[in-house]
N, C-alpha and C. Protein backbone atom coordinates (compact mmCIF):
# COMPACT_ATOMS: atom_id res chain seq x y z
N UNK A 1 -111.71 -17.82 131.50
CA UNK A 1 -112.34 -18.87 130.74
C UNK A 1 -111.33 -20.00 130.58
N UNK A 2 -111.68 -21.36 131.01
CA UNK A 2 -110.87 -22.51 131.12
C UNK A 2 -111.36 -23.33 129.79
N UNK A 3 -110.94 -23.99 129.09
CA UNK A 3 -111.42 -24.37 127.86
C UNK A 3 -110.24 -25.57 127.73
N UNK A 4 -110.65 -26.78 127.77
CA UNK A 4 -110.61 -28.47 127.95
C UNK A 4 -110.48 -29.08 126.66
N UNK A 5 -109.46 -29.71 125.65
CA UNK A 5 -109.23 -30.16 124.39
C UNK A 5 -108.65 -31.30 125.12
N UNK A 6 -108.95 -32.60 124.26
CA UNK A 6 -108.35 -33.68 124.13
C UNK A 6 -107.94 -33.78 122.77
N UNK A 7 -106.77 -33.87 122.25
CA UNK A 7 -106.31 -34.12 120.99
C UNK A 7 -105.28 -35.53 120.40
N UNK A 8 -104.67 -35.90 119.02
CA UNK A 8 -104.09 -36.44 119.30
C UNK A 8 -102.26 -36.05 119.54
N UNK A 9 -101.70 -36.37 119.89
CA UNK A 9 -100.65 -35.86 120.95
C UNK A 9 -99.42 -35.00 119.71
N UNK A 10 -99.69 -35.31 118.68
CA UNK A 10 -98.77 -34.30 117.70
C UNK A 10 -99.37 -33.07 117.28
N UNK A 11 -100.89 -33.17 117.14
CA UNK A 11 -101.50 -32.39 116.78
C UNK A 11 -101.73 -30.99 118.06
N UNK A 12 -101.24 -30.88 119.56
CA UNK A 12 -101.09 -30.63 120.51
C UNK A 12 -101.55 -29.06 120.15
N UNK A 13 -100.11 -28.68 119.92
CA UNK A 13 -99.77 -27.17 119.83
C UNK A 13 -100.64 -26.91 118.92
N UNK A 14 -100.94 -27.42 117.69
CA UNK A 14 -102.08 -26.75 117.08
C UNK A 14 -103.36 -26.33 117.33
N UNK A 15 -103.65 -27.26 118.48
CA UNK A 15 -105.06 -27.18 118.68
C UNK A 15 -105.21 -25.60 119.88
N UNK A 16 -104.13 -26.17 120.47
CA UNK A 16 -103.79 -24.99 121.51
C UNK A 16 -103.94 -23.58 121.03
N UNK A 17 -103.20 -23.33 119.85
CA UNK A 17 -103.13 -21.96 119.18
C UNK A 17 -105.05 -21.74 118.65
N UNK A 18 -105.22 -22.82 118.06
CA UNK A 18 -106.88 -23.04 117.21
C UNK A 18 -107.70 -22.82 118.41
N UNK A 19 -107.96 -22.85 119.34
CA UNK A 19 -108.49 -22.60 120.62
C UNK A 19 -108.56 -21.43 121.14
N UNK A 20 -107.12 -20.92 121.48
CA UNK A 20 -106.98 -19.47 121.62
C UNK A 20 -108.20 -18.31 120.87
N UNK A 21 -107.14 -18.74 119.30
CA UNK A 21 -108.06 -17.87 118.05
C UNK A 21 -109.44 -17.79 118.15
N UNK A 22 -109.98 -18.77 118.37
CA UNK A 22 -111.67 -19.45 118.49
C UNK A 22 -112.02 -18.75 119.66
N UNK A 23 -111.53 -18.19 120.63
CA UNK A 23 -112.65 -17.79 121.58
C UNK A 23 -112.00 -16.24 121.95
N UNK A 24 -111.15 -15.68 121.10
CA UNK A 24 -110.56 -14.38 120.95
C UNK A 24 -112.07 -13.81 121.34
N UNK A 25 -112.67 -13.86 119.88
CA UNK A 25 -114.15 -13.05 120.30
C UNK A 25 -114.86 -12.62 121.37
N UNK A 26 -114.39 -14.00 122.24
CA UNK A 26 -115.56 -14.32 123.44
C UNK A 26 -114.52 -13.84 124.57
N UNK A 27 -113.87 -13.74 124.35
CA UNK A 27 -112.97 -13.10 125.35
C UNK A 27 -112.98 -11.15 125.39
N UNK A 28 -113.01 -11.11 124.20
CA UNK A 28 -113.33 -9.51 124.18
C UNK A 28 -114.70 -8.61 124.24
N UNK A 29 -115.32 -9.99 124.17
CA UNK A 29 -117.25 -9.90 124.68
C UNK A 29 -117.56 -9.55 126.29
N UNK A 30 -116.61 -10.66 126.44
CA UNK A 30 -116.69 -10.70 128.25
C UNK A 30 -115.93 -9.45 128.64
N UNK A 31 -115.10 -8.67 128.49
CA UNK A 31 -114.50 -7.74 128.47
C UNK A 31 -115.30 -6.54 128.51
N UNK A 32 -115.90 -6.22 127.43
CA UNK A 32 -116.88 -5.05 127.43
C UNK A 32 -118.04 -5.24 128.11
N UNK A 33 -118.92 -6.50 128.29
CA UNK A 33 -119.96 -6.58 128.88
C UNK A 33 -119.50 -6.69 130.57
N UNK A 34 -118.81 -7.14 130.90
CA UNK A 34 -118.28 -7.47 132.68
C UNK A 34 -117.80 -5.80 132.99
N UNK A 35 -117.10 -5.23 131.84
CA UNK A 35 -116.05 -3.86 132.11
C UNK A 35 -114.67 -4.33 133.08
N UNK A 36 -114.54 -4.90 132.79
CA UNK A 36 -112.96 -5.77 132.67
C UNK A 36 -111.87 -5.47 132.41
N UNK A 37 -110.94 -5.27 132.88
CA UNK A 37 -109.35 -5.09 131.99
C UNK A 37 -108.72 -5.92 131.32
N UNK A 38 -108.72 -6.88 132.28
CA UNK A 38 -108.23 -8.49 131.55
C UNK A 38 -108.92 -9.45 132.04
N UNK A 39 -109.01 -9.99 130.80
CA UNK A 39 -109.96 -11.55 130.55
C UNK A 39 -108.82 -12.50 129.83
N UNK A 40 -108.36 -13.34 130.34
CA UNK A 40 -108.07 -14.70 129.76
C UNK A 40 -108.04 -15.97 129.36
N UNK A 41 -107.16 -16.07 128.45
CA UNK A 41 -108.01 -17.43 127.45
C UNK A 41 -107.00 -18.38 128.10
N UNK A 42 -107.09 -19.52 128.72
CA UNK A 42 -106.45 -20.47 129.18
C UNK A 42 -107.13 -21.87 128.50
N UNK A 43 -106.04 -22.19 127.85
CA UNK A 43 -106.36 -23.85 126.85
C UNK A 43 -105.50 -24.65 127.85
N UNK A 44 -106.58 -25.83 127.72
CA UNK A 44 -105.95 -26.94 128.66
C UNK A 44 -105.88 -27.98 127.52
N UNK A 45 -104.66 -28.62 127.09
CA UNK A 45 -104.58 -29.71 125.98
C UNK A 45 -104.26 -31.15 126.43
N UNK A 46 -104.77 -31.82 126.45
CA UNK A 46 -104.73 -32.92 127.30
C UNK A 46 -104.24 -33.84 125.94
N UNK A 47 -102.92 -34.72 125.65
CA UNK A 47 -102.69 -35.60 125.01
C UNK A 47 -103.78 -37.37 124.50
N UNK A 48 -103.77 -37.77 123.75
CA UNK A 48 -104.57 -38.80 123.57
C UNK A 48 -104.04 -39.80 124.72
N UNK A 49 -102.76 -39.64 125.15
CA UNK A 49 -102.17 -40.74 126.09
C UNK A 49 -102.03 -40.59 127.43
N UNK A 50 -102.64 -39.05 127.65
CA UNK A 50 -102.47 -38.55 128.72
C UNK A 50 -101.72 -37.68 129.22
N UNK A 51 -101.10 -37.15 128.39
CA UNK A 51 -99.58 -36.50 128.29
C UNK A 51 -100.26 -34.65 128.64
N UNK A 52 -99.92 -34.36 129.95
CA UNK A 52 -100.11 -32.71 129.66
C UNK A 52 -98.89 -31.67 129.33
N UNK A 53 -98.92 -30.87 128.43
CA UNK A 53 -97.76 -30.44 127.96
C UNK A 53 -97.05 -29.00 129.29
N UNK A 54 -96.30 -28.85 128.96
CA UNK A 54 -95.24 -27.86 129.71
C UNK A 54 -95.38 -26.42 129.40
N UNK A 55 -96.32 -26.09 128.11
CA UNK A 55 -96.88 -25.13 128.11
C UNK A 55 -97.49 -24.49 129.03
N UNK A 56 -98.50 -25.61 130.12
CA UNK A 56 -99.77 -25.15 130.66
C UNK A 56 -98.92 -24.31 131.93
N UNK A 57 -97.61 -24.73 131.86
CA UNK A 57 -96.84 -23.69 133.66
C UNK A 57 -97.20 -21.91 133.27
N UNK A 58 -96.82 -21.64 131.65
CA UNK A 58 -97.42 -20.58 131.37
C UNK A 58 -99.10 -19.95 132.08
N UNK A 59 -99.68 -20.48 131.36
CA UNK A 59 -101.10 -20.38 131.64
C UNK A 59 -101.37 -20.38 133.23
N UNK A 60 -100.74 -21.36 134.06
CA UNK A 60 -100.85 -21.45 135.17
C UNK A 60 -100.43 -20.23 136.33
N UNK A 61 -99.38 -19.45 135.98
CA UNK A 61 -99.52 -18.15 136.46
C UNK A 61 -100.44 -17.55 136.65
N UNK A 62 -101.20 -17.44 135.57
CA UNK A 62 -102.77 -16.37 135.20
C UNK A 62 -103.72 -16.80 135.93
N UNK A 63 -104.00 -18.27 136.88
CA UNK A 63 -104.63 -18.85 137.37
C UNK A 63 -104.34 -18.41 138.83
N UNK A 64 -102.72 -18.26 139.20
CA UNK A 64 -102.39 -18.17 140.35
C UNK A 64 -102.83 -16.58 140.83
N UNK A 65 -102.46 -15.82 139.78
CA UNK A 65 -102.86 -14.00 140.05
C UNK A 65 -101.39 -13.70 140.49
């Protein structure tokens, strides 16, 4: 699950973590209903100025496999 925030650029990391939390549920939904091992939550935080943070190299592994 890819999940797309535009925020403003201090507020970044917060939203990132608030995102995560917020679709915990839906991540452990998809899990039992698919029969899944791992399901992940990947937040994409896009700055008000355009700025993408250095976090996302994390996340970007999980994309690569």
């Amino acid at each position: 699950m890819i999940n797309v925030a535009i925020c403003g650029d201090i507020r970044a990391l917060e939203k990132e973590i608030g995102e995560i939390v917020k679709y915990g549920p839906v991540k452990d939904e998809i899990s039992l209903l698919w029969y899944m091992q791992k399901v992940f939550i990947i937040p994409v935080v896009v700055g008000v100025l355009g700025v993408v943070y250095t976090r996302y190299q994390k996340y970007w592994n999980y994309v690569e496999g």
